[in-house]
PDB file of N, CA and C in Angstrom:
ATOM      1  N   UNK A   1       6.425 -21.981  31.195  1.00  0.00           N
ATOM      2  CA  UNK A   1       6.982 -20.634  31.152  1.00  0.00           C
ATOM      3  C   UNK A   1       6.596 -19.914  29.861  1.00  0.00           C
ATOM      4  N   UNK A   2       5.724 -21.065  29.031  1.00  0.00           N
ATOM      5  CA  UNK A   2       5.410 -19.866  27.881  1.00  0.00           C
ATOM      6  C   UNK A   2       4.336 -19.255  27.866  1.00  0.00           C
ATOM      7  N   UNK A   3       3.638 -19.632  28.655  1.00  0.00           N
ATOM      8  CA  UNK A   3       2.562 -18.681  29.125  1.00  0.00           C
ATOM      9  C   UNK A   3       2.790 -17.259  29.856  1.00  0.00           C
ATOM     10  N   UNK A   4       1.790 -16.528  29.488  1.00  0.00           N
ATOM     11  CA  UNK A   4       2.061 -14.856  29.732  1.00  0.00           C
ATOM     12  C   UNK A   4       1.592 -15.027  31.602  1.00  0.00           C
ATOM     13  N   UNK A   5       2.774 -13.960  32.165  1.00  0.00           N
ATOM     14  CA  UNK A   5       2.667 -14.190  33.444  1.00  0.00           C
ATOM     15  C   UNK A   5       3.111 -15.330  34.103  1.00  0.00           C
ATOM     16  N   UNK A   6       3.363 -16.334  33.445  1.00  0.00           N
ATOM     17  CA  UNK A   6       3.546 -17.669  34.641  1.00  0.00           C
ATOM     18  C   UNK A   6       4.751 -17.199  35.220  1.00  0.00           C
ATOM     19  N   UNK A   7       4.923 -17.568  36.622  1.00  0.00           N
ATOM     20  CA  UNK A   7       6.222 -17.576  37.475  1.00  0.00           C
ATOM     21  C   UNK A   7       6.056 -19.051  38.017  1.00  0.00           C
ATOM     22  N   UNK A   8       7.781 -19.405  38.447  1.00  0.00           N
ATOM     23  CA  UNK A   8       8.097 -20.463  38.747  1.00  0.00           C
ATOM     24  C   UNK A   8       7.704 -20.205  40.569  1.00  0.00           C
ATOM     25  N   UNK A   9       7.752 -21.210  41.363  1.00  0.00           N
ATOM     26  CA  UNK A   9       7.870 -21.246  43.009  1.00  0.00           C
ATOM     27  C   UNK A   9       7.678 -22.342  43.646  1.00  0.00           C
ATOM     28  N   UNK A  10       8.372 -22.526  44.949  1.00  0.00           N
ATOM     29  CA  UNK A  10       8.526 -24.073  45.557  1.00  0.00           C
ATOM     30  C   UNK A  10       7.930 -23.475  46.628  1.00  0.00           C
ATOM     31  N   UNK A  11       6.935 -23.256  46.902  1.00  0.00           N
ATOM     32  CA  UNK A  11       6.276 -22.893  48.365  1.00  0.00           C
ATOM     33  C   UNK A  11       6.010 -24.390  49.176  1.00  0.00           C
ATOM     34  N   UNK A  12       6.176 -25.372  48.673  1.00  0.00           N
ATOM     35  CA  UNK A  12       6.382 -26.604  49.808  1.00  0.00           C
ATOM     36  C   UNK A  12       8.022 -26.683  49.740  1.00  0.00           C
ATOM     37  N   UNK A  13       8.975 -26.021  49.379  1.00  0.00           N
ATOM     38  CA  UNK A  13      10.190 -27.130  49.735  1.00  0.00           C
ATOM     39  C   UNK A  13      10.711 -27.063  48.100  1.00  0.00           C
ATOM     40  N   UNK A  14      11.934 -28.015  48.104  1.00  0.00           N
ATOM     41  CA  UNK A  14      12.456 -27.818  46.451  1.00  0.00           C
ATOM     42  C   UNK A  14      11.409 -29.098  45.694  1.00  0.00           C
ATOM     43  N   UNK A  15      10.654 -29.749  46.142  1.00  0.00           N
ATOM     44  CA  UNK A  15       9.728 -30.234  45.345  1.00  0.00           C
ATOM     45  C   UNK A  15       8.245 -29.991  45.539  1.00  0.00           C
ATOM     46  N   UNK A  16       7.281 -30.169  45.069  1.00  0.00           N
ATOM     47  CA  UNK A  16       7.321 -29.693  43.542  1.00  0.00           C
ATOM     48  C   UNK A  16       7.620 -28.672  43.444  1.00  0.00           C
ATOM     49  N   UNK A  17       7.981 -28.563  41.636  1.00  0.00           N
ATOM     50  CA  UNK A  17       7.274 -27.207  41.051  1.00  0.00           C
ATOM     51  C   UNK A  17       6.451 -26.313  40.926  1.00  0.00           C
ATOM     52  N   UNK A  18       5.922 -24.885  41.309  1.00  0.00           N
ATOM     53  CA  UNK A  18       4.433 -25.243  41.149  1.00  0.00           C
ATOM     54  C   UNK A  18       4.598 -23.942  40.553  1.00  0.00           C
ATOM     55  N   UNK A  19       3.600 -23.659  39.308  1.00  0.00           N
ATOM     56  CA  UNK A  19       3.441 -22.643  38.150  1.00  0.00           C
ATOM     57  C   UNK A  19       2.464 -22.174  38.491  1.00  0.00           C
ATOM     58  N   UNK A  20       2.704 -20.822  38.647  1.00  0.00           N
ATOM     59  CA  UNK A  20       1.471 -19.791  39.322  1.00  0.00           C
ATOM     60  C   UNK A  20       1.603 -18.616  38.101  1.00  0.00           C
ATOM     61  N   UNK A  21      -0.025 -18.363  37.836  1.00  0.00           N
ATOM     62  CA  UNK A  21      -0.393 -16.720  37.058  1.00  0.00           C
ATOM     63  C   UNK A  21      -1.484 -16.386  37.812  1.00  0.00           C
ATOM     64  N   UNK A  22      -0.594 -14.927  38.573  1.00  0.00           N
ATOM     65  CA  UNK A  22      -1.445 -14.002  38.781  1.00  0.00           C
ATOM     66  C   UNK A  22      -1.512 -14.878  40.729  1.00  0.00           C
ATOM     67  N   UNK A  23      -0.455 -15.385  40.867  1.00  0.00           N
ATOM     68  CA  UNK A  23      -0.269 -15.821  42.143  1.00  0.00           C
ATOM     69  C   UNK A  23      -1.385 -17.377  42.785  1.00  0.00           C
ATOM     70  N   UNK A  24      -1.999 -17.359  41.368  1.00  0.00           N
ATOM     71  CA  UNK A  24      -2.419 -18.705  41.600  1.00  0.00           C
ATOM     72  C   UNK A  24      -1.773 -20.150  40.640  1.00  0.00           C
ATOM     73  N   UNK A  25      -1.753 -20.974  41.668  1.00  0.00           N
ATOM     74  CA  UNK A  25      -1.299 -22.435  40.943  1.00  0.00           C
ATOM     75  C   UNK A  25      -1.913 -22.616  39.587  1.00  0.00           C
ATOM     76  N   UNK A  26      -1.368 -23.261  38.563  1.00  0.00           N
ATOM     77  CA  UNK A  26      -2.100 -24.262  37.460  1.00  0.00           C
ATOM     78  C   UNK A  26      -1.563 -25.191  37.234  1.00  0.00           C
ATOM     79  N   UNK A  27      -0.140 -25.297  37.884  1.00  0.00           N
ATOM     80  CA  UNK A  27       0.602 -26.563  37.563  1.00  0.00           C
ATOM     81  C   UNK A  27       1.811 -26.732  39.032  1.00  0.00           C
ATOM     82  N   UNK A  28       1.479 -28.199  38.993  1.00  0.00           N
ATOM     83  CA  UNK A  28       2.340 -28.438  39.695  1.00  0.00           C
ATOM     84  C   UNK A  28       2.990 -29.664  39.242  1.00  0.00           C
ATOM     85  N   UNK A  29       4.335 -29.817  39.885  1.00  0.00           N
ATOM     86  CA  UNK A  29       5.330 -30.588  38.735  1.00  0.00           C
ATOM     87  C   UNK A  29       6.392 -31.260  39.732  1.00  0.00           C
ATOM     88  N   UNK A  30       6.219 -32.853  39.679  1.00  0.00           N
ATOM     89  CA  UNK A  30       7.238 -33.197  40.941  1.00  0.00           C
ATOM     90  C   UNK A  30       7.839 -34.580  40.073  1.00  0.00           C
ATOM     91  N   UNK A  31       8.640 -34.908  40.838  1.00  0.00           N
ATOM     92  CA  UNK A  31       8.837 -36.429  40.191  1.00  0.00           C
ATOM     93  C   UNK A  31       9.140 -37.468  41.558  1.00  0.00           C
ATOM     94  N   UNK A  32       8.625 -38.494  41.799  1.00  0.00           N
ATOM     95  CA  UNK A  32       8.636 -39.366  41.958  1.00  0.00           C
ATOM     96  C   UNK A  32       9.477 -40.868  41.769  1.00  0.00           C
ATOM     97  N   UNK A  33      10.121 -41.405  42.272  1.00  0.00           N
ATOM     98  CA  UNK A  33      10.878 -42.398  41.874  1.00  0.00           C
ATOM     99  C   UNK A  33      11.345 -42.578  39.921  1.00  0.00           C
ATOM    100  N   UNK A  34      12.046 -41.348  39.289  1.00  0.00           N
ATOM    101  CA  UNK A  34      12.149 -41.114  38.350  1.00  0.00           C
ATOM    102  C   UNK A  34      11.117 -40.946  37.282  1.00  0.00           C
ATOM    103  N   UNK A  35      10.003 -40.532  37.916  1.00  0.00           N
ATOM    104  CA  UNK A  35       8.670 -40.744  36.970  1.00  0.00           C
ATOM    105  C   UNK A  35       8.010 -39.485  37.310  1.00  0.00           C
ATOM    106  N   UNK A  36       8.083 -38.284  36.071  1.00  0.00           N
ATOM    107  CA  UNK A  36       7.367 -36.868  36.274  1.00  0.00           C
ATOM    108  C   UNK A  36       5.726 -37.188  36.542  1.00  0.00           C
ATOM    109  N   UNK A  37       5.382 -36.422  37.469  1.00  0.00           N
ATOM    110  CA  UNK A  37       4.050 -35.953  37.474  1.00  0.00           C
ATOM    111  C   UNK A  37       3.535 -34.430  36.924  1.00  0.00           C
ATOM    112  N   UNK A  38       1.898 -34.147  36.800  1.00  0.00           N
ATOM    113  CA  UNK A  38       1.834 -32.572  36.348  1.00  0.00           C
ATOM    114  C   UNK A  38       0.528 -33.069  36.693  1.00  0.00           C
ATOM    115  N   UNK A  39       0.223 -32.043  37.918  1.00  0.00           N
ATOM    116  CA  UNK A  39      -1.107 -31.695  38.133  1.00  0.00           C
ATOM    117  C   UNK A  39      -1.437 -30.409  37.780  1.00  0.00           C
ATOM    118  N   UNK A  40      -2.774 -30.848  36.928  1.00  0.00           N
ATOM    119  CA  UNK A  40      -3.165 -29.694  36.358  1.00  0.00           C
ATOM    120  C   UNK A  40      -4.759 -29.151  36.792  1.00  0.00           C
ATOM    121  N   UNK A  41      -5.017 -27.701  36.902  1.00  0.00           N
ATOM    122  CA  UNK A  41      -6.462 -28.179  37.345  1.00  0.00           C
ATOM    123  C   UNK A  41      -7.409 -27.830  35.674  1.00  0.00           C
ATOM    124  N   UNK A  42      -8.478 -28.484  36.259  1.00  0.00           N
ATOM    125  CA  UNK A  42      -9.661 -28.858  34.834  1.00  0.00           C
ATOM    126  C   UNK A  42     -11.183 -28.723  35.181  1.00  0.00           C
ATOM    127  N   UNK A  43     -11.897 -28.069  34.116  1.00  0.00           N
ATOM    128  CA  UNK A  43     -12.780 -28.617  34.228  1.00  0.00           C
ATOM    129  C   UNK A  43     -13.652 -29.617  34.608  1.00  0.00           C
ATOM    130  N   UNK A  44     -14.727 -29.705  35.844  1.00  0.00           N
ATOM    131  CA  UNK A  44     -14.503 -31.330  36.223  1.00  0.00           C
ATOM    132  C   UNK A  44     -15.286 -32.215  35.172  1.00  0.00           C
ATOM    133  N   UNK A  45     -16.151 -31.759  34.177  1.00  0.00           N
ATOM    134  CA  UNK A  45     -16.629 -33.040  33.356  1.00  0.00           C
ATOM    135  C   UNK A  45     -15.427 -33.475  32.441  1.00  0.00           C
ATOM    136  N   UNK A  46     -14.893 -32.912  31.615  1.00  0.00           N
ATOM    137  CA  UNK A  46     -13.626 -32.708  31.137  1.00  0.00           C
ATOM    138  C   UNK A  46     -12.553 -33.614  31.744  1.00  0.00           C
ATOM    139  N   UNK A  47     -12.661 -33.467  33.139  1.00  0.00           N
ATOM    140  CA  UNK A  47     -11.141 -34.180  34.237  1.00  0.00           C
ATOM    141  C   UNK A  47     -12.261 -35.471  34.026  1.00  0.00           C
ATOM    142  N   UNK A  48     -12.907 -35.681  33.914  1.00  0.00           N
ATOM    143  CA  UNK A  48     -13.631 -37.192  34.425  1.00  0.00           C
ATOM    144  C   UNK A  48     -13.205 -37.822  32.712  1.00  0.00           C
ATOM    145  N   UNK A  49     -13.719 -36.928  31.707  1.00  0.00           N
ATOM    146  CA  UNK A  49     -13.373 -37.523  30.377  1.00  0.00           C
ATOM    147  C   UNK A  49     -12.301 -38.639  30.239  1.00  0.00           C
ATOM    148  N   UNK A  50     -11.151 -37.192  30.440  1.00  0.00           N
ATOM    149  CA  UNK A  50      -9.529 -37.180  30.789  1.00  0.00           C
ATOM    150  C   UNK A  50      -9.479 -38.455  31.411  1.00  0.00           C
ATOM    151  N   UNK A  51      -9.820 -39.212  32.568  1.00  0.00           N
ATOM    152  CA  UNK A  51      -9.364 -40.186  33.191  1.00  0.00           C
ATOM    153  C   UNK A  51      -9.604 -41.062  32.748  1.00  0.00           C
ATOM    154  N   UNK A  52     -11.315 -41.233  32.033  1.00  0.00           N
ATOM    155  CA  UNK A  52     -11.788 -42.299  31.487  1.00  0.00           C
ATOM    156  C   UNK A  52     -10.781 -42.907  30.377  1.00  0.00           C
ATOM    157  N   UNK A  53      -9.994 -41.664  29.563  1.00  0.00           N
ATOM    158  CA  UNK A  53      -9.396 -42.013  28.403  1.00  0.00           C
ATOM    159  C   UNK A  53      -8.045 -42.301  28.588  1.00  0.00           C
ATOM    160  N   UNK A  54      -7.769 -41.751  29.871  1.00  0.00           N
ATOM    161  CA  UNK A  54      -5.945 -42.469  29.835  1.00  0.00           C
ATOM    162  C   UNK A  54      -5.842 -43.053  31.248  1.00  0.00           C
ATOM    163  N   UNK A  55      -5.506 -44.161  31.527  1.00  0.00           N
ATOM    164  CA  UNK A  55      -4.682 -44.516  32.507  1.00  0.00           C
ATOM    165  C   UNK A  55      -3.861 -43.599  33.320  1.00  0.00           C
ATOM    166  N   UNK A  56      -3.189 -42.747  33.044  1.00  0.00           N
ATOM    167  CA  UNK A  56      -1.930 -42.311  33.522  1.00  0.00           C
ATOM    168  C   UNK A  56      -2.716 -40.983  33.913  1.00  0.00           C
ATOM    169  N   UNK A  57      -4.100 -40.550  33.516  1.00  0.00           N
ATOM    170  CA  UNK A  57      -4.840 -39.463  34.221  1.00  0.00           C
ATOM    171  C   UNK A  57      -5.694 -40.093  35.524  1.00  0.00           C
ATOM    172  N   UNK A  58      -5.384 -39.241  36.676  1.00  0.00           N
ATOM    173  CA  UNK A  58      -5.966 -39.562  37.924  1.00  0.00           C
ATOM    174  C   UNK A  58      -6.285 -38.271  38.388  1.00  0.00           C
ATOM    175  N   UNK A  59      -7.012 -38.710  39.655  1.00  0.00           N
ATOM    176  CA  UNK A  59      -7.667 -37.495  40.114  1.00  0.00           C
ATOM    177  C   UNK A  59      -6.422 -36.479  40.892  1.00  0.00           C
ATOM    178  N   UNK A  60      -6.940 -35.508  41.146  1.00  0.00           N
ATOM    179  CA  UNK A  60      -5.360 -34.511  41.506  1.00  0.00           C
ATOM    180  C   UNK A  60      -5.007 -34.817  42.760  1.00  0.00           C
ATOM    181  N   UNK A  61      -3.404 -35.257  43.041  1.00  0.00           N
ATOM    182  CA  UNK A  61      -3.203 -35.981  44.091  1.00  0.00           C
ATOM    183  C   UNK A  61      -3.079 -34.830  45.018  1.00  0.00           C
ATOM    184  N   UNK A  62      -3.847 -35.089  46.298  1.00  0.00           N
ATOM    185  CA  UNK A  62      -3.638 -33.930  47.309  1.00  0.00           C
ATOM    186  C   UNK A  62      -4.373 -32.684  47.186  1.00  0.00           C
ATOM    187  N   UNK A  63      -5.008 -32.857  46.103  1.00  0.00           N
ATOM    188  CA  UNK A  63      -5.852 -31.577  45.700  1.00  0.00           C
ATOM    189  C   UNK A  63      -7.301 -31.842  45.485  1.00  0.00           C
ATOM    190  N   UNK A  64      -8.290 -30.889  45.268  1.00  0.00           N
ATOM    191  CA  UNK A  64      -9.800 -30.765  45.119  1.00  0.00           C
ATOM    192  C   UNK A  64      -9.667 -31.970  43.451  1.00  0.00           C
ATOM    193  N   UNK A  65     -10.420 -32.970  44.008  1.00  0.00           N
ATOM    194  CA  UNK A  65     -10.417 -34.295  43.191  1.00  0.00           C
ATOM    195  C   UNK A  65     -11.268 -34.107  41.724  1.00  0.00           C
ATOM    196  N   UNK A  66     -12.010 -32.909  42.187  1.00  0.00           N
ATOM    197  CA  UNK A  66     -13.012 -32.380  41.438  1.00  0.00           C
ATOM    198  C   UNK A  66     -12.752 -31.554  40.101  1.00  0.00           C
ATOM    199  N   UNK A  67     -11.252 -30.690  40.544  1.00  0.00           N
ATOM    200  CA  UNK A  67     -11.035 -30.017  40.043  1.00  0.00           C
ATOM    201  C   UNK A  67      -9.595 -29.811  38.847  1.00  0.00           C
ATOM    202  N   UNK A  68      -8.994 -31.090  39.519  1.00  0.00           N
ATOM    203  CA  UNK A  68      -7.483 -31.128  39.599  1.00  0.00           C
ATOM    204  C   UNK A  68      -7.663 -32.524  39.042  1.00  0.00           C
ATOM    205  N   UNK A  69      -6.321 -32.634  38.123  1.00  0.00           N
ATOM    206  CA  UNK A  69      -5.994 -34.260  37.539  1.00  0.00           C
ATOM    207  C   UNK A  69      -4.481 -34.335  38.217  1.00  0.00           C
ATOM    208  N   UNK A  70      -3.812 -35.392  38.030  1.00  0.00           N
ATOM    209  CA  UNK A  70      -2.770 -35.383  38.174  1.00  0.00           C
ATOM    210  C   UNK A  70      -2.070 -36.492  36.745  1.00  0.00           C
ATOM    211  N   UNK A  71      -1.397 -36.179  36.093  1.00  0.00           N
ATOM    212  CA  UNK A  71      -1.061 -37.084  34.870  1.00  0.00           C
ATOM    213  C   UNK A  71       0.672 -37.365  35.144  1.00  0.00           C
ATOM    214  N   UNK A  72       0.953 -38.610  35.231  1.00  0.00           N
ATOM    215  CA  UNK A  72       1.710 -39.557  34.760  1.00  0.00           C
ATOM    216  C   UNK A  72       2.281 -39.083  33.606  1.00  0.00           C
ATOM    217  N   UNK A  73       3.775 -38.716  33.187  1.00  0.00           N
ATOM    218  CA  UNK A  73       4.366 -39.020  32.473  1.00  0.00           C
ATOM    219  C   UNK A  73       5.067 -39.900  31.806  1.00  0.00           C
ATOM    220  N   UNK A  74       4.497 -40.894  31.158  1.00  0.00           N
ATOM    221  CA  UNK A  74       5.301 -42.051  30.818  1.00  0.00           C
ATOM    222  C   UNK A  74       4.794 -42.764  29.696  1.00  0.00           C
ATOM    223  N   UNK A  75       4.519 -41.301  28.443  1.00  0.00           N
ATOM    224  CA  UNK A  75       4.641 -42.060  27.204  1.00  0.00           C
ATOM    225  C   UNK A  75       3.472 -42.244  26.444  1.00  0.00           C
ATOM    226  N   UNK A  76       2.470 -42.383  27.696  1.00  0.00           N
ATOM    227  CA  UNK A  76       0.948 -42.886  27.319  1.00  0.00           C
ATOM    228  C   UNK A  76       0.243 -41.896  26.807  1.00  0.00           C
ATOM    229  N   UNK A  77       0.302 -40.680  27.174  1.00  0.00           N
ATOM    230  CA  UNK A  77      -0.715 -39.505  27.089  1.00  0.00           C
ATOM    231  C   UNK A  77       0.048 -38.820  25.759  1.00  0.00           C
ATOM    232  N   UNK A  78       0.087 -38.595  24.631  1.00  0.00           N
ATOM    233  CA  UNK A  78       0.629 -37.886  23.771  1.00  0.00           C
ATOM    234  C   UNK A  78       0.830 -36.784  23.905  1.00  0.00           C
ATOM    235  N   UNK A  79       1.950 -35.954  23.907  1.00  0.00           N
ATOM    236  CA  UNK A  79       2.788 -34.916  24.035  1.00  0.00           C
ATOM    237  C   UNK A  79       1.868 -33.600  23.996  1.00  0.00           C
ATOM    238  N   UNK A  80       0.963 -33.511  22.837  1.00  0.00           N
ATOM    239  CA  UNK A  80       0.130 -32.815  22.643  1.00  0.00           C
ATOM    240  C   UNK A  80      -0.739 -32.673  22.781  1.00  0.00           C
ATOM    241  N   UNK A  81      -1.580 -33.234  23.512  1.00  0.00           N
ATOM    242  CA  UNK A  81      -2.342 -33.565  24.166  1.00  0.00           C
ATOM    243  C   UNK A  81      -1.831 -33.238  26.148  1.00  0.00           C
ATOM    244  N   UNK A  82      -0.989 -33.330  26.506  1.00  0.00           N
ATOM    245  CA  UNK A  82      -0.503 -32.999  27.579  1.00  0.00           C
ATOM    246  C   UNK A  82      -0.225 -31.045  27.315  1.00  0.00           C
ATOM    247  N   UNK A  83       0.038 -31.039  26.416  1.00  0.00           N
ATOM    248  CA  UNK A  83       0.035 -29.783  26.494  1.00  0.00           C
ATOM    249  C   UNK A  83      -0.892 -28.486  26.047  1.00  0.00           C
ATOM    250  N   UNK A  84      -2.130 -29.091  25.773  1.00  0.00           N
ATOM    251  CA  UNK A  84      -3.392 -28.896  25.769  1.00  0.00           C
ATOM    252  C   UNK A  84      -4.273 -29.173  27.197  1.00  0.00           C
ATOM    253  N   UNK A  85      -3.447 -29.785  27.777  1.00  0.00           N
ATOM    254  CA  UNK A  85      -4.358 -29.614  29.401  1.00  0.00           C
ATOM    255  C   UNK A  85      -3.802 -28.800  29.995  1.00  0.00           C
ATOM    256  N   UNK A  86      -2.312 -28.737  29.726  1.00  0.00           N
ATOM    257  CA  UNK A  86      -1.935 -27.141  30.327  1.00  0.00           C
ATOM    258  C   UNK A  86      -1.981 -26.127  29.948  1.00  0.00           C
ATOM    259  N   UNK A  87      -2.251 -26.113  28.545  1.00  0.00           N
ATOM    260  CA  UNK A  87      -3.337 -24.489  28.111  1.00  0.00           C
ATOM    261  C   UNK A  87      -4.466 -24.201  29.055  1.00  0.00           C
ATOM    262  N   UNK A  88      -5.378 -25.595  29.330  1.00  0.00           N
ATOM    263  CA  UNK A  88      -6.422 -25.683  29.822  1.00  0.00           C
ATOM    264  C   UNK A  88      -6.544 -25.069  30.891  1.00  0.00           C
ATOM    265  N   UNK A  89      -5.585 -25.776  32.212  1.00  0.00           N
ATOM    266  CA  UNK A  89      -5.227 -25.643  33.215  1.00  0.00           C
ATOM    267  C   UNK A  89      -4.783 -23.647  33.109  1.00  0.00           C
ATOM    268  N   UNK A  90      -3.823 -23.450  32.832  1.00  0.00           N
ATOM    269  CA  UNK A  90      -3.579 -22.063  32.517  1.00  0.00           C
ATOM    270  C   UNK A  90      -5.118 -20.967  32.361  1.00  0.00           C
ATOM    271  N   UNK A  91      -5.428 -21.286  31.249  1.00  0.00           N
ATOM    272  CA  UNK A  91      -6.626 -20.551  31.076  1.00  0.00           C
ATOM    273  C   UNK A  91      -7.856 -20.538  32.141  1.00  0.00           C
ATOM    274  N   UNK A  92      -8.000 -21.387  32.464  1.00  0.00           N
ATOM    275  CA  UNK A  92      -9.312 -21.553  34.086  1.00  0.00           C
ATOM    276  C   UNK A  92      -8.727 -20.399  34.534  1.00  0.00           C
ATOM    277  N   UNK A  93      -7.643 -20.924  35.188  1.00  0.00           N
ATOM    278  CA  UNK A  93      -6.787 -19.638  36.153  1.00  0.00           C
ATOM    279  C   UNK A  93      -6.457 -18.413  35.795  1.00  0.00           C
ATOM    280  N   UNK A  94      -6.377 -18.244  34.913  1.00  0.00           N
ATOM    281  CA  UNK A  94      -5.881 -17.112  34.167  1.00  0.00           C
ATOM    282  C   UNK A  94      -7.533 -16.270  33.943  1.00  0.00           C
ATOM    283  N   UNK A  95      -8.073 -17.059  33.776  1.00  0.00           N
ATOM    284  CA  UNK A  95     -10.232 -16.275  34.271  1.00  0.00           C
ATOM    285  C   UNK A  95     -10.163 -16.048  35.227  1.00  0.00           C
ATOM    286  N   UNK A  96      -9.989 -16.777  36.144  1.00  0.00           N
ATOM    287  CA  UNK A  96     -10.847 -16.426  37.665  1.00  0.00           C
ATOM    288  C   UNK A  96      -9.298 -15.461  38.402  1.00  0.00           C
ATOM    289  N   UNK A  97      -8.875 -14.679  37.569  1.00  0.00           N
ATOM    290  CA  UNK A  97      -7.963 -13.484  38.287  1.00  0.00           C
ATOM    291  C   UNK A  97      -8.832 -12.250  37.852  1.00  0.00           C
ATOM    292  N   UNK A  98      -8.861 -11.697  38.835  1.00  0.00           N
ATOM    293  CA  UNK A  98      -9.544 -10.208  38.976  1.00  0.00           C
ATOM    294  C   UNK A  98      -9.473  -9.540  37.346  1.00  0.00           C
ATOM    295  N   UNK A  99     -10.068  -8.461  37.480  1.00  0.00           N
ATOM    296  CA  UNK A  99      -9.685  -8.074  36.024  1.00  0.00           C
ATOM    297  C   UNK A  99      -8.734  -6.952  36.184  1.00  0.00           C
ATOM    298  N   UNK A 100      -8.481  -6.517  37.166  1.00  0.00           N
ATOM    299  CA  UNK A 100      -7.578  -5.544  37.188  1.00  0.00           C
ATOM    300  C   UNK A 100      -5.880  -6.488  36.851  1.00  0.00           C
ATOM    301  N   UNK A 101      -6.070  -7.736  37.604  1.00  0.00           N
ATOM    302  CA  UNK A 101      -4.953  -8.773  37.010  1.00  0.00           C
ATOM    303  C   UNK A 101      -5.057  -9.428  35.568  1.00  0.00           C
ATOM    304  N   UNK A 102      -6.275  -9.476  35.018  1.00  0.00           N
ATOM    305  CA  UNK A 102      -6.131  -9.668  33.508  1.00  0.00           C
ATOM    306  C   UNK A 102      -5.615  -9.076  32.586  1.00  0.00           C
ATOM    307  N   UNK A 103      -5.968  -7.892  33.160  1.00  0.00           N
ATOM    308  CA  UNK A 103      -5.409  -6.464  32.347  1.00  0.00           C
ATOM    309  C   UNK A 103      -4.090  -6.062  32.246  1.00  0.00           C
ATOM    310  N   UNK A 104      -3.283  -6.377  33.559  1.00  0.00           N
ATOM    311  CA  UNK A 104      -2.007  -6.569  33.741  1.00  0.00           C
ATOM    312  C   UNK A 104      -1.444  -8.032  32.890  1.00  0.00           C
ATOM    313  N   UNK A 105      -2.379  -8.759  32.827  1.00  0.00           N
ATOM    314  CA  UNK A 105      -1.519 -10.292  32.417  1.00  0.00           C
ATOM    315  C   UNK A 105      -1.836  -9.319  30.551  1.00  0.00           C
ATOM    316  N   UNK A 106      -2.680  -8.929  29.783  1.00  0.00           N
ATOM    317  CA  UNK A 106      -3.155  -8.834  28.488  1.00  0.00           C
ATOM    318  C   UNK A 106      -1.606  -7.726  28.231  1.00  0.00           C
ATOM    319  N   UNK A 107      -1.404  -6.983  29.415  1.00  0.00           N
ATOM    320  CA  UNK A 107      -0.638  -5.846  28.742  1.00  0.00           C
ATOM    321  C   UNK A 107       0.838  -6.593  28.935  1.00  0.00           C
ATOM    322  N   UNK A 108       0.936  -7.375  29.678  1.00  0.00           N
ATOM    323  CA  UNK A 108       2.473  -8.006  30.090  1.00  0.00           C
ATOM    324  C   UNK A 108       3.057  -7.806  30.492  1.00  0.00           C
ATOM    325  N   UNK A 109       2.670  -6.961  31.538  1.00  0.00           N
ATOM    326  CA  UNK A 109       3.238  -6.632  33.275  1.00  0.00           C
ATOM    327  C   UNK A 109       3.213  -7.783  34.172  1.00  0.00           C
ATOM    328  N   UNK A 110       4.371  -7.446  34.726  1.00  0.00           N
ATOM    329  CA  UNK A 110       4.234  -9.115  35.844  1.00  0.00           C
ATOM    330  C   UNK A 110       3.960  -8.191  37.310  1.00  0.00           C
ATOM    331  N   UNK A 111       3.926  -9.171  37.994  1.00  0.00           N
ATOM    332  CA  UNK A 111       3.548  -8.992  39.367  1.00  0.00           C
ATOM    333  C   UNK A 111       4.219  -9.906  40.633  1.00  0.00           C
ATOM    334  N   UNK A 112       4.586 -10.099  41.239  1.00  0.00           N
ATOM    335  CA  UNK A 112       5.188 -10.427  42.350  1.00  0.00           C
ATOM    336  C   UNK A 112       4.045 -11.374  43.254  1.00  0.00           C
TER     337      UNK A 112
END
């Protein structure tokens, strides 16, 4: 939510989460037998890095494998570093919106 534009929405149901700017996903957020997930999407050389280096990074479950990680919360991945893939994730998406929606996200108008 600290990203400019993000809105919250459960378009499957009350799980997941899924964080949309500009009406597209960058995060989605569920938990599992008490264990958070956050799929984020990535760069794919980048997402291949990402996996090589943590365990708890996998390819995006249910999503373009290519494009999408899905990370494990549980300790392994450092805090900051998790939240540097969701800058990541954010920013892809936050490009590939029209520019008439950039312009709206730069000035800090929301949108529906």
């Amino acid at each position: 939510m600290e990203h400019r534009g993000a809105k919250e929405d459960y378009p499957f149901g009350p799980d997941p989460l899924v964080m949309k700017v500009g009406g597209k996903m960058f995060a989605l957020i569920g938990v599992n037998d008490g264990i958070v997930n956050i799929s984020l999407k990535c760069e794919p050389h980048m997402a291949e890095l990402l996996r090589l280096e943590h365990e708890a990074v996998k390819p995006g479950y249910h999503l373009n494998k290519k494009h999408w990680n899905t990370v494990t919360i549980d300790g392994t991945v450092p805090v900051d570093e998790v939240k540097s893939m969701i800058d990541h994730s954010y920013d892809l998406v936050a490009k590939s919106l029209t520019k008439a929606q950039r312009a709206m996200l730069a000035e800090g108008e929301s949108w529906t």
